[in-house]
Every structure is written in C-alpha cells, then in structure tokens.
Protein backbone atom coordinates (compact mmCIF):
# COMPACT_ATOMS: atom_id res chain seq x y z
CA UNK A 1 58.55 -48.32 -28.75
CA UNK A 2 56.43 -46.60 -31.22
CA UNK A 3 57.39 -43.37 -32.46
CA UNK A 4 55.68 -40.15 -31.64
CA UNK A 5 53.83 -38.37 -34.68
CA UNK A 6 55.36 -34.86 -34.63
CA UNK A 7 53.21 -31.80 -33.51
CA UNK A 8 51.73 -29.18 -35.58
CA UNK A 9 54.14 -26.53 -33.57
CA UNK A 10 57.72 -29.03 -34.01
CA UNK A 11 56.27 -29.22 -37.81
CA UNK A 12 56.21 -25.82 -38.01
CA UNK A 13 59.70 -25.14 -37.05
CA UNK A 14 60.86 -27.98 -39.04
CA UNK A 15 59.60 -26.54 -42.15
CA UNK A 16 60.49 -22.83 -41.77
CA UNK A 17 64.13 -23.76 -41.00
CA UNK A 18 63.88 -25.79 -43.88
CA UNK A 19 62.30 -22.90 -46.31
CA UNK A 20 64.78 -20.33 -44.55
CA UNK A 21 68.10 -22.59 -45.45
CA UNK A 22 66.68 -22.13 -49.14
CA UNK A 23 66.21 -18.36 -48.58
CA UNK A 24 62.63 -18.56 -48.59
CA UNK A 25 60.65 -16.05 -45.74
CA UNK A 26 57.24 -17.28 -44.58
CA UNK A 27 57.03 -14.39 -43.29
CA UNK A 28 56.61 -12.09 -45.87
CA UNK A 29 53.37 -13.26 -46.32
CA UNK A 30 49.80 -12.13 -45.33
CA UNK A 31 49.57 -13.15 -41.60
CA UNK A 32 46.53 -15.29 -41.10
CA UNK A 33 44.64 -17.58 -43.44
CA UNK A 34 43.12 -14.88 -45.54
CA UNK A 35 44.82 -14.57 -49.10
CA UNK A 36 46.12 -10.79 -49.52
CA UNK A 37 43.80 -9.00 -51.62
CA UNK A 38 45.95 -6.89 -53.72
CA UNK A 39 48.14 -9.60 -54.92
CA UNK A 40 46.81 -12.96 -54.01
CA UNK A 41 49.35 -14.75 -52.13
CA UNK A 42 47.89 -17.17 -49.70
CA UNK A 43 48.05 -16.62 -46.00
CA UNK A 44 50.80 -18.04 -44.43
CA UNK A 45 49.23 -20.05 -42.20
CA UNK A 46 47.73 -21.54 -45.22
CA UNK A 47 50.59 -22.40 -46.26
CA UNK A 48 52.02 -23.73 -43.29
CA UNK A 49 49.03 -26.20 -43.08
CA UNK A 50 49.16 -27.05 -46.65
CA UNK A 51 53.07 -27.73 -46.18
CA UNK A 52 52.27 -29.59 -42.58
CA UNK A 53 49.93 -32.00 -44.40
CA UNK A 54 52.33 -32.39 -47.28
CA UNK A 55 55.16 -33.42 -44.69
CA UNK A 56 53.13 -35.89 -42.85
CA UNK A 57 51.60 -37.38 -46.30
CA UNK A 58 54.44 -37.55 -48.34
CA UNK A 59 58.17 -37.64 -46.58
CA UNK A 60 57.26 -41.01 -45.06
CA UNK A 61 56.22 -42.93 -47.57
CA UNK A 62 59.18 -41.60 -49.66
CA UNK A 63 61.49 -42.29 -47.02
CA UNK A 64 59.75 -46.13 -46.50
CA UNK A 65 60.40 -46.40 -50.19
CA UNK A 66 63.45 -49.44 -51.25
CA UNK A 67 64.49 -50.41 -54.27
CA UNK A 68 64.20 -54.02 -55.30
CA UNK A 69 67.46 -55.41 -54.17
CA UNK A 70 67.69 -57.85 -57.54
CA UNK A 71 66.53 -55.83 -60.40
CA UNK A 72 64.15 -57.65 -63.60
CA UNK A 73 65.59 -59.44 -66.03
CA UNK A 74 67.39 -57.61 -68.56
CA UNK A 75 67.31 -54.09 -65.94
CA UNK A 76 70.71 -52.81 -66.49
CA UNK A 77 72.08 -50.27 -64.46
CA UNK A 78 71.79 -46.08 -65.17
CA UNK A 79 74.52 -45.26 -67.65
CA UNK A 80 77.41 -42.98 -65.64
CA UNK A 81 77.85 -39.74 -66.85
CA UNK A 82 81.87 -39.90 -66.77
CA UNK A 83 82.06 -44.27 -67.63
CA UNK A 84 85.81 -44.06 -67.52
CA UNK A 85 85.69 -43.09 -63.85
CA UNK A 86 83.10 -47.00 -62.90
CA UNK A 87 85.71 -48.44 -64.95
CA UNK A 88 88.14 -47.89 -62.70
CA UNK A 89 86.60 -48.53 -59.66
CA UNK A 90 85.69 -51.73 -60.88
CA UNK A 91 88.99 -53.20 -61.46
C-alpha cells in the first residue's frame, strides 16, 4: 500500500505543535502573506508554506538516509567523550 502524502492542513498542525513544544507562536505574526510593515517579519502564512515545503523536501530524504553498514578502510569510529565508560561495555 502506498503511503498517503500528508495535506497542507495535517502539515500545518504538524508543524505548529512542533514550533509550540519549542515555545515558538506562529501566531504572533502578521496574519496573511503580507510582511508587517513596521518591522518586517514575514506573514505567517509565509512561513507556514515556506516550513510546509521544507517538511516535504527535506525530512524524507533525511529520514531515507543509512549509514554504510561496513565503514572504508581505515574509518575508525567517533572518539567517546567519557572512553572509560566504551571500555567497559566492551568487556
């Protein structure tokens, strides 16, 4: 079965629970498209198109995204911030 692209409206809520969970209120900006002419800030449904088409571009290919399971020659691992600790769980 092949899965259903999201709408614009499920997209929508998506995002501003998203933004709200970081504290961030769409809706203090500039209803419409318009930017606010005293200080600039984009409309917010600007923004929610510009974050909409961000979503749909980007999250899926990142998600898609797997590392080679058997790294290059000579690739050794990240270095551990506390090495005593991967010592231990490798005995």
């Amino acid at each position: 079965m092949a899965v259903k692209p999201p709408t614009d409206a499920e997209l929508d809520v998506m995002i501003r629970a998203r933004l709200a969970s970081l504290g961030i209120d769409l809706d203090q900006l500039p209803a419409g498209s318009a930017p606010d002419p005293e200080t600039g800030s984009p409309g917010r449904e600007t923004v929610l198109a510009s974050l909409r088409s961000f979503v749909r571009g980007t999250v899926g290919t990142l998600a898609g995204y797997q590392f080679d399971p058997v790294p290059a020659l000579g690739q050794q691992p990240a270095p551990m911030l506390y090495p005593s600790i991967g010592t231990e769980w490798r005995r």
